[in-house]
C-alpha atoms as a PDB file:
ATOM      1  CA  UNK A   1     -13.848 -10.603  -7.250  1.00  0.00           C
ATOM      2  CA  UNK A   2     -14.311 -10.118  -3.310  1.00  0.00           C
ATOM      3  CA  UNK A   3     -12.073 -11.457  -0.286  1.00  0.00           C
ATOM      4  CA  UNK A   4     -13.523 -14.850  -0.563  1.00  0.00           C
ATOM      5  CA  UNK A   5     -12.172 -15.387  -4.080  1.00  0.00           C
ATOM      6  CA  UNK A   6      -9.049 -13.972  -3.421  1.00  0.00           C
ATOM      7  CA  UNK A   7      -8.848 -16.735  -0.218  1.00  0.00           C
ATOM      8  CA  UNK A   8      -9.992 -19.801  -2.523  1.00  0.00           C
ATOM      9  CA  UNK A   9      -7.356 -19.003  -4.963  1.00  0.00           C
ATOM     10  CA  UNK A  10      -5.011 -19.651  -2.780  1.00  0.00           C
ATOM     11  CA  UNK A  11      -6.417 -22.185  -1.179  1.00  0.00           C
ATOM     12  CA  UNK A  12      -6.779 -23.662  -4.248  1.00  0.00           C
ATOM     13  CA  UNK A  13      -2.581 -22.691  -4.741  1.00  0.00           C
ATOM     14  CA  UNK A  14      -2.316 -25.339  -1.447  1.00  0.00           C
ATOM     15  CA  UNK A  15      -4.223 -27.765  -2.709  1.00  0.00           C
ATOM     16  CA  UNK A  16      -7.300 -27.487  -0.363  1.00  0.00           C
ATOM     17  CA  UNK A  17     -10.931 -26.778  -0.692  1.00  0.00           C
ATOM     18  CA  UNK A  18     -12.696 -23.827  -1.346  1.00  0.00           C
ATOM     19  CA  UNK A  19     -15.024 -21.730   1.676  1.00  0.00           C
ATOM     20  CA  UNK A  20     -18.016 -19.704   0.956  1.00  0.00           C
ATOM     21  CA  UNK A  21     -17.377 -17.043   3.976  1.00  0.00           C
ATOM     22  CA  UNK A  22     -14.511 -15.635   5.816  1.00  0.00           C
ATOM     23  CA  UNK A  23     -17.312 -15.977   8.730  1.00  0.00           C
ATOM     24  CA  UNK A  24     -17.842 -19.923   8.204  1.00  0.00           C
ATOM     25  CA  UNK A  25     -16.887 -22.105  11.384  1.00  0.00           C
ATOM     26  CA  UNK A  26     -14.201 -24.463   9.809  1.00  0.00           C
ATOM     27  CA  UNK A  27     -10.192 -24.171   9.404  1.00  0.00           C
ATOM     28  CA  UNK A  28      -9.806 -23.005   6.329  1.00  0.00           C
ATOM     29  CA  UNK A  29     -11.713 -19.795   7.075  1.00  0.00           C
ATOM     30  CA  UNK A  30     -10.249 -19.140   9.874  1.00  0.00           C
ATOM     31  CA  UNK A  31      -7.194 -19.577   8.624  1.00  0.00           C
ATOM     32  CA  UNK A  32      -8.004 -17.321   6.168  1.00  0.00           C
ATOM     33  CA  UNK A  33      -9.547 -14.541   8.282  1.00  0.00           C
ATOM     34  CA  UNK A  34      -6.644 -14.742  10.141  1.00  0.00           C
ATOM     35  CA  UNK A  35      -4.242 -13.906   7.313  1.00  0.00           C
ATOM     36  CA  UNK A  36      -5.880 -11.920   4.933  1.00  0.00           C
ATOM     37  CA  UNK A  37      -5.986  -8.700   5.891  1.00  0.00           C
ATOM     38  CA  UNK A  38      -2.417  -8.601   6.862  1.00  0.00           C
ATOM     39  CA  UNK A  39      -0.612  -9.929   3.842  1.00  0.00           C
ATOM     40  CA  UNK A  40      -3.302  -7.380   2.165  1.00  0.00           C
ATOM     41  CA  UNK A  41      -1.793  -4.616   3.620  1.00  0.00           C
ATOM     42  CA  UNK A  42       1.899  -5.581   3.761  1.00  0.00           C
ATOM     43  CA  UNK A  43       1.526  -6.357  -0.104  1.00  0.00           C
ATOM     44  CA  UNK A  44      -0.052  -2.790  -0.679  1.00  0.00           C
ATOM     45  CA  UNK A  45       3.294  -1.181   0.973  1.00  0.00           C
ATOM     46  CA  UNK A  46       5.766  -3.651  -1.232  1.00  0.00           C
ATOM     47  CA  UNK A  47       4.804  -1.855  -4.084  1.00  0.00           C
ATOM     48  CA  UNK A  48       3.156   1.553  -5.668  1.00  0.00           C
ATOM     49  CA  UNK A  49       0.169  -0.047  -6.784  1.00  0.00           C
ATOM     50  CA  UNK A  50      -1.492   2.524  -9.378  1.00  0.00           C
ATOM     51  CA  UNK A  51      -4.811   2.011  -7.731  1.00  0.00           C
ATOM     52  CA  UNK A  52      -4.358   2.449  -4.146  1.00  0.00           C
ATOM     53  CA  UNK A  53      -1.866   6.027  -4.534  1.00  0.00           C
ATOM     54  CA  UNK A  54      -3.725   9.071  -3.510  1.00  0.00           C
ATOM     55  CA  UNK A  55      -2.768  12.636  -3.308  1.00  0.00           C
ATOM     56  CA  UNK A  56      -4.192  15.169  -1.203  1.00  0.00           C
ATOM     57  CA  UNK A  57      -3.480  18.032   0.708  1.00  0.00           C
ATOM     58  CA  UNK A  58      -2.841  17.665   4.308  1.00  0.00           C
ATOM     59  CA  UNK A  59      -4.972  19.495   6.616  1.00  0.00           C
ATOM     60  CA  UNK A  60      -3.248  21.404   9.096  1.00  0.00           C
ATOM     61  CA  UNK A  61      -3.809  20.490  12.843  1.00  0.00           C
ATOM     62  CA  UNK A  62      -3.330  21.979  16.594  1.00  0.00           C
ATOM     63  CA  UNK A  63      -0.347  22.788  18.053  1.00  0.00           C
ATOM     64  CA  UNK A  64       0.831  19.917  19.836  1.00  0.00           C
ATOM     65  CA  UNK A  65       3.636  21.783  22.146  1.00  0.00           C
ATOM     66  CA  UNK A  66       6.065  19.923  23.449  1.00  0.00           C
ATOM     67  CA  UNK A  67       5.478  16.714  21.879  1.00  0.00           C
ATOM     68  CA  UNK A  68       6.696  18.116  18.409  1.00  0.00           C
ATOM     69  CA  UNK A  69       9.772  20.057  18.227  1.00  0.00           C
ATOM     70  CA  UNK A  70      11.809  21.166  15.186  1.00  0.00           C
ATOM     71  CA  UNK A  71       9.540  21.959  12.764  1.00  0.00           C
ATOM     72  CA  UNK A  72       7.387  24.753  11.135  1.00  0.00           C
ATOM     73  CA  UNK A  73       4.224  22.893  10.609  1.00  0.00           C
ATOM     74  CA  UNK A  74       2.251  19.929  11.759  1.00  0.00           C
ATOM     75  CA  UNK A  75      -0.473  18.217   9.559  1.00  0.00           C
ATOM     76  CA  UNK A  76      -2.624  15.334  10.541  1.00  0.00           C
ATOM     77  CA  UNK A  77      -2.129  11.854   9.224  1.00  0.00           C
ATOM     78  CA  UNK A  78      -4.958  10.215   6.754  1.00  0.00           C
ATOM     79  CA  UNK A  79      -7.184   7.959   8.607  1.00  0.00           C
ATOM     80  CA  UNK A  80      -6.741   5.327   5.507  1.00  0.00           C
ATOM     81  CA  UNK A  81      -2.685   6.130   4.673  1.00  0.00           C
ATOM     82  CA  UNK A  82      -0.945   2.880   4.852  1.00  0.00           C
ATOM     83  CA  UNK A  83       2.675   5.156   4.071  1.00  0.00           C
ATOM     84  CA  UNK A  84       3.583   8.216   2.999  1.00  0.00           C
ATOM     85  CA  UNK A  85       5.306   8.622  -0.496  1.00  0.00           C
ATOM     86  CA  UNK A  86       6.303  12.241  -0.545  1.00  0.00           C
ATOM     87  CA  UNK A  87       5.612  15.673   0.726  1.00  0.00           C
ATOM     88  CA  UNK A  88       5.511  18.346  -2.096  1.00  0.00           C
ATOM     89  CA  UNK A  89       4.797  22.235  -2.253  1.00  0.00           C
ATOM     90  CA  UNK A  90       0.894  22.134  -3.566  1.00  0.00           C
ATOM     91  CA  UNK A  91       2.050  25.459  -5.600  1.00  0.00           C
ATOM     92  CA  UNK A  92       5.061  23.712  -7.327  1.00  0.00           C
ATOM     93  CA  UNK A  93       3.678  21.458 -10.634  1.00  0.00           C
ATOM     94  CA  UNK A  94       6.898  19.948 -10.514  1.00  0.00           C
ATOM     95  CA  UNK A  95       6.700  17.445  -7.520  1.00  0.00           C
ATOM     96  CA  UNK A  96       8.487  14.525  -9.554  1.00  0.00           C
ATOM     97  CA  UNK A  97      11.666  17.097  -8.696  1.00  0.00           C
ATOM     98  CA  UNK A  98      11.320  17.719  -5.078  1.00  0.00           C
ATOM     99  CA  UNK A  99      10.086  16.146  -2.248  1.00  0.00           C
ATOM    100  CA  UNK A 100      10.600  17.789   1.198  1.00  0.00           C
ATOM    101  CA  UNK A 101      12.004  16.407   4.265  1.00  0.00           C
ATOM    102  CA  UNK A 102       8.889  15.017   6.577  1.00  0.00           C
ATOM    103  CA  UNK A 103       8.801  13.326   9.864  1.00  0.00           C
ATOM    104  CA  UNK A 104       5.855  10.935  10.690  1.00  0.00           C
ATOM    105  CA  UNK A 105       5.125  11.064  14.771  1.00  0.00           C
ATOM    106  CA  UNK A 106       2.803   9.335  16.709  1.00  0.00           C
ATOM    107  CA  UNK A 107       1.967  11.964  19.481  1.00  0.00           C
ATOM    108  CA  UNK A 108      -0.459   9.873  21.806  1.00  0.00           C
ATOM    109  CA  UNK A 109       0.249   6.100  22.016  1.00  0.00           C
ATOM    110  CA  UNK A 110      -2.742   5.056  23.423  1.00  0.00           C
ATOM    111  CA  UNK A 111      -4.903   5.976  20.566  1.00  0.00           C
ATOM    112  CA  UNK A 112      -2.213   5.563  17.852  1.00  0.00           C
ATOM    113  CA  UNK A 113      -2.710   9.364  16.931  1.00  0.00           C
ATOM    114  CA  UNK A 114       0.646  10.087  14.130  1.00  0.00           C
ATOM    115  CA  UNK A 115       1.126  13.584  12.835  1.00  0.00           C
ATOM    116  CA  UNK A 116       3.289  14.561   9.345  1.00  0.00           C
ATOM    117  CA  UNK A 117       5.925  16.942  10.450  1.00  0.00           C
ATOM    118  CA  UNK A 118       7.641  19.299   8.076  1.00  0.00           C
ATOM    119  CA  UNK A 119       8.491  22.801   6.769  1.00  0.00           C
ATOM    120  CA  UNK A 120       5.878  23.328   3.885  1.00  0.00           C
ATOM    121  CA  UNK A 121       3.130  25.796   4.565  1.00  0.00           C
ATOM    122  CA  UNK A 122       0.908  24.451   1.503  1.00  0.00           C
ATOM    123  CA  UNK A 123       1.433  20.715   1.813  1.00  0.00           C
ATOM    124  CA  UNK A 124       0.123  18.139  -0.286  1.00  0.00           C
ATOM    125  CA  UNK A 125       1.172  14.436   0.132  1.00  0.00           C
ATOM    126  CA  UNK A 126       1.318  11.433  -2.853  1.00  0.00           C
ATOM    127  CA  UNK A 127       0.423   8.633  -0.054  1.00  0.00           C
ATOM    128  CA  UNK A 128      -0.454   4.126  -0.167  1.00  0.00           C
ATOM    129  CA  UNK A 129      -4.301   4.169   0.572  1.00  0.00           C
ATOM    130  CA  UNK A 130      -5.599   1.843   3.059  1.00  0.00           C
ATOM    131  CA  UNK A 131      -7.359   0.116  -0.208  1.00  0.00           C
ATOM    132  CA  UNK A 132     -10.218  -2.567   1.093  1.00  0.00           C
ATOM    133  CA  UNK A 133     -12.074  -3.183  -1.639  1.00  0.00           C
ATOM    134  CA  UNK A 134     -11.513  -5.624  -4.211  1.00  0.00           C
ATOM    135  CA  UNK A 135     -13.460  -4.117  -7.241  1.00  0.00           C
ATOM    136  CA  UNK A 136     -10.721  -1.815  -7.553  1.00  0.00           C
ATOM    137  CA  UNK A 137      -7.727  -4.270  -7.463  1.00  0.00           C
ATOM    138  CA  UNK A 138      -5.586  -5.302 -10.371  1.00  0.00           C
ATOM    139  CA  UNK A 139      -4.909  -8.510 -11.767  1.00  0.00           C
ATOM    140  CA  UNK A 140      -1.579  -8.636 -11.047  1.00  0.00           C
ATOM    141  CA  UNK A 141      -2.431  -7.572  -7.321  1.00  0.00           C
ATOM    142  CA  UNK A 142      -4.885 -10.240  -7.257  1.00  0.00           C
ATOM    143  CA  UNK A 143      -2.436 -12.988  -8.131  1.00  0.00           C
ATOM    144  CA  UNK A 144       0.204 -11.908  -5.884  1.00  0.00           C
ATOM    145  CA  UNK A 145      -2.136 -11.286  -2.961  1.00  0.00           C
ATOM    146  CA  UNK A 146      -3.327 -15.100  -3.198  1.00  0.00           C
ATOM    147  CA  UNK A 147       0.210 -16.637  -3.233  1.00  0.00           C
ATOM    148  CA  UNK A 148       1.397 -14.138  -0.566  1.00  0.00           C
ATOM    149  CA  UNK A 149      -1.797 -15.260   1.344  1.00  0.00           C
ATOM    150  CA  UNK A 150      -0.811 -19.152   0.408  1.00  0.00           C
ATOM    151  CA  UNK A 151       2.644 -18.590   1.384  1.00  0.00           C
ATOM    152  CA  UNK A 152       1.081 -17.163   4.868  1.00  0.00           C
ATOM    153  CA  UNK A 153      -1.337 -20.049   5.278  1.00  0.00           C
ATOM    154  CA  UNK A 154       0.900 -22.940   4.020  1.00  0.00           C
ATOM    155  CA  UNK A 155       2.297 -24.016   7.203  1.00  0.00           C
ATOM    156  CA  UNK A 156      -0.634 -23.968   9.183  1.00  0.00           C
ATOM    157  CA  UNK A 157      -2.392 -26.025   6.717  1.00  0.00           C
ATOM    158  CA  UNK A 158      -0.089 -27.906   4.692  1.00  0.00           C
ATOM    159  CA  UNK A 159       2.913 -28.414   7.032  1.00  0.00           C
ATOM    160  CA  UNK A 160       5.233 -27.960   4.288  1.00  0.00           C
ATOM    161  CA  UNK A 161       8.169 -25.293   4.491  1.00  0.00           C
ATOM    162  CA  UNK A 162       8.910 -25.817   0.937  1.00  0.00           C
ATOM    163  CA  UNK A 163       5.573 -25.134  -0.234  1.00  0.00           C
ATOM    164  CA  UNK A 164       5.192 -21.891   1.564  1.00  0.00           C
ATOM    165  CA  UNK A 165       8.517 -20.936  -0.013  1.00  0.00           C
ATOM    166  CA  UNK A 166       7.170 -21.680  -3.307  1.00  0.00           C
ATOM    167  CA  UNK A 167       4.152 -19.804  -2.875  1.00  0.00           C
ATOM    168  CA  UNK A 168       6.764 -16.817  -1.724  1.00  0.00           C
ATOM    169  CA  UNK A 169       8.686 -17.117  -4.947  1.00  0.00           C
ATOM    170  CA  UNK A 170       5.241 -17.085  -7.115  1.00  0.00           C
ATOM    171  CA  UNK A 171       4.522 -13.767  -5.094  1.00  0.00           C
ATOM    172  CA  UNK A 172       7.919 -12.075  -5.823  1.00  0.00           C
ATOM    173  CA  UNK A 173       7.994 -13.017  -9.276  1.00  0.00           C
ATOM    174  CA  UNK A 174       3.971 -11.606  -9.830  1.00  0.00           C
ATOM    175  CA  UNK A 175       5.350  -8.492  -8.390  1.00  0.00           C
ATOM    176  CA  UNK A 176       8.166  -8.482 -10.717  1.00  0.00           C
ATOM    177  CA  UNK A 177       6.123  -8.765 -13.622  1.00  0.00           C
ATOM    178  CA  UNK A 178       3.812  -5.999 -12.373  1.00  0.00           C
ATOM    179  CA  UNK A 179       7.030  -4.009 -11.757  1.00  0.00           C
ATOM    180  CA  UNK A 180       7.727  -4.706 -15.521  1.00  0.00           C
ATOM    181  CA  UNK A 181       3.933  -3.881 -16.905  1.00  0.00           C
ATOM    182  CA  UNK A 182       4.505  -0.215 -15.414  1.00  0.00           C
ATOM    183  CA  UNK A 183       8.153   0.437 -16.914  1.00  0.00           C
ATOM    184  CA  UNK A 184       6.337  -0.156 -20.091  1.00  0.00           C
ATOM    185  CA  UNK A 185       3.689   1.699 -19.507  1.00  0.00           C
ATOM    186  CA  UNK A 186       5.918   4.479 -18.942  1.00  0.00           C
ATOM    187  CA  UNK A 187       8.786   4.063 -20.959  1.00  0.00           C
ATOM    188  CA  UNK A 188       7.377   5.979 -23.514  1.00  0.00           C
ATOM    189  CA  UNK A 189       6.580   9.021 -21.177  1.00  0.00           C
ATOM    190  CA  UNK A 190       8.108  12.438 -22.223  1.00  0.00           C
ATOM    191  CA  UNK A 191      11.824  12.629 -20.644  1.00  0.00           C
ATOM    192  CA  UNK A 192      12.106  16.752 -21.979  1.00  0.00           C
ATOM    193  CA  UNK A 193      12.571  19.048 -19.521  1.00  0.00           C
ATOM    194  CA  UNK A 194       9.801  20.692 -16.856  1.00  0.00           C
ATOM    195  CA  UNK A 195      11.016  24.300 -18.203  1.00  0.00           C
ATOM    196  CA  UNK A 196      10.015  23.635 -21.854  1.00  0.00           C
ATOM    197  CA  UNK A 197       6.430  22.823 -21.598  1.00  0.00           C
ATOM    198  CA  UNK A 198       6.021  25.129 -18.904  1.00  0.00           C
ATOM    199  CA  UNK A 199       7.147  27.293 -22.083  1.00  0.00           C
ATOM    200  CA  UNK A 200       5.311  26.073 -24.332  1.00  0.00           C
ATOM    201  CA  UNK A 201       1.784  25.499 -22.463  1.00  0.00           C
END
């Protein structure tokens, strides 16, 4: 599976042909070039897809003076973070049970630069990864990327309103059902408390 697949399904959602490059000189592929990559990462931030999360701890950076006030430490910002999910203390195991205020700042405009504010010395972050490539994408992912990317192409190459919101409602309802394939997958996860494994292991 690769981004040319993922294009022909749903151009194959509107009814249309199929392309054999993003690159190739014809409507559909530009059409498709054009879309893609947004509705890829938009989709990635609707939802906490298993394989695009990422933890790591954040690397402390130089004092920016004036330009951050308010708070005890400054840590730069991922180069492939799409959104930050939660700031934890790196010694605490527990991180489900507290998450610590953050602030994310963009400190020079011109190059987009963003620090991650906050008051944790020993910060680590659960963050969406700027996920690209399409060997690591689930199924359900894949089917809801193709009718988001259907619903985004449908009026340039269909004309039809109410087949773009079809192709909308076909994307909400695969992310429903990969809402659904998670609860189950976790339903049966221990609910006991923190305090009595930490006894017990």
């Amino acid at each position: 599976m690769n981004e040319v697949d993922i294009c022909n399904l749903a151009l194959n959602f509107l009814g249309k042909g199929i392309i054999k490059s993003l690159s190739e000189n014809t409507e559909l592929a530009r059409t498709c070039k054009l879309h893609y990559d947004r509705y890829r990462r938009i989709l990635l931030k609707d939802y906490s897809w298993e394989f695009a999360e990422r933890t790591m701890k954040l690397e402390p950076v130089a004092d920016f003076g004036d330009n951050v006030k308010g708070w005890d430490y400054v840590y730069r910002y991922p180069d492939d973070c799409l959104q930050v999910l939660k700031i934890y203390d790196g010694d605490d195991r527990r991180k489900d049970d507290k998450r610590e205020k953050f602030f994310v700042q963009t400190v020079d405009y011109r190059l987009g630069t963003k620090v991650i504010c906050c008051n944790l010395e020993n910060a680590y972050m659960d963050y969406v990864s700027n996920e690209e490539d399409c060997n690591y994408f689930s199924e359900e992912f894949v089917e809801a990327l193709a009718h988001y990317l259907a619903y985004g192409m449908a009026q340039a190459l269909t004309g039809s309103e109410a087949k773009a919101q079809t192709e909308l409602q076909y994307m909400q309802n695969a992310l429903y059902q990969a809402k659904l394939r998670t609860a189950r997958e976790r339903e049966h996860e221990p609910s006991l408390p923190h305090k009595y494994f930490d006894g017990r292991f």
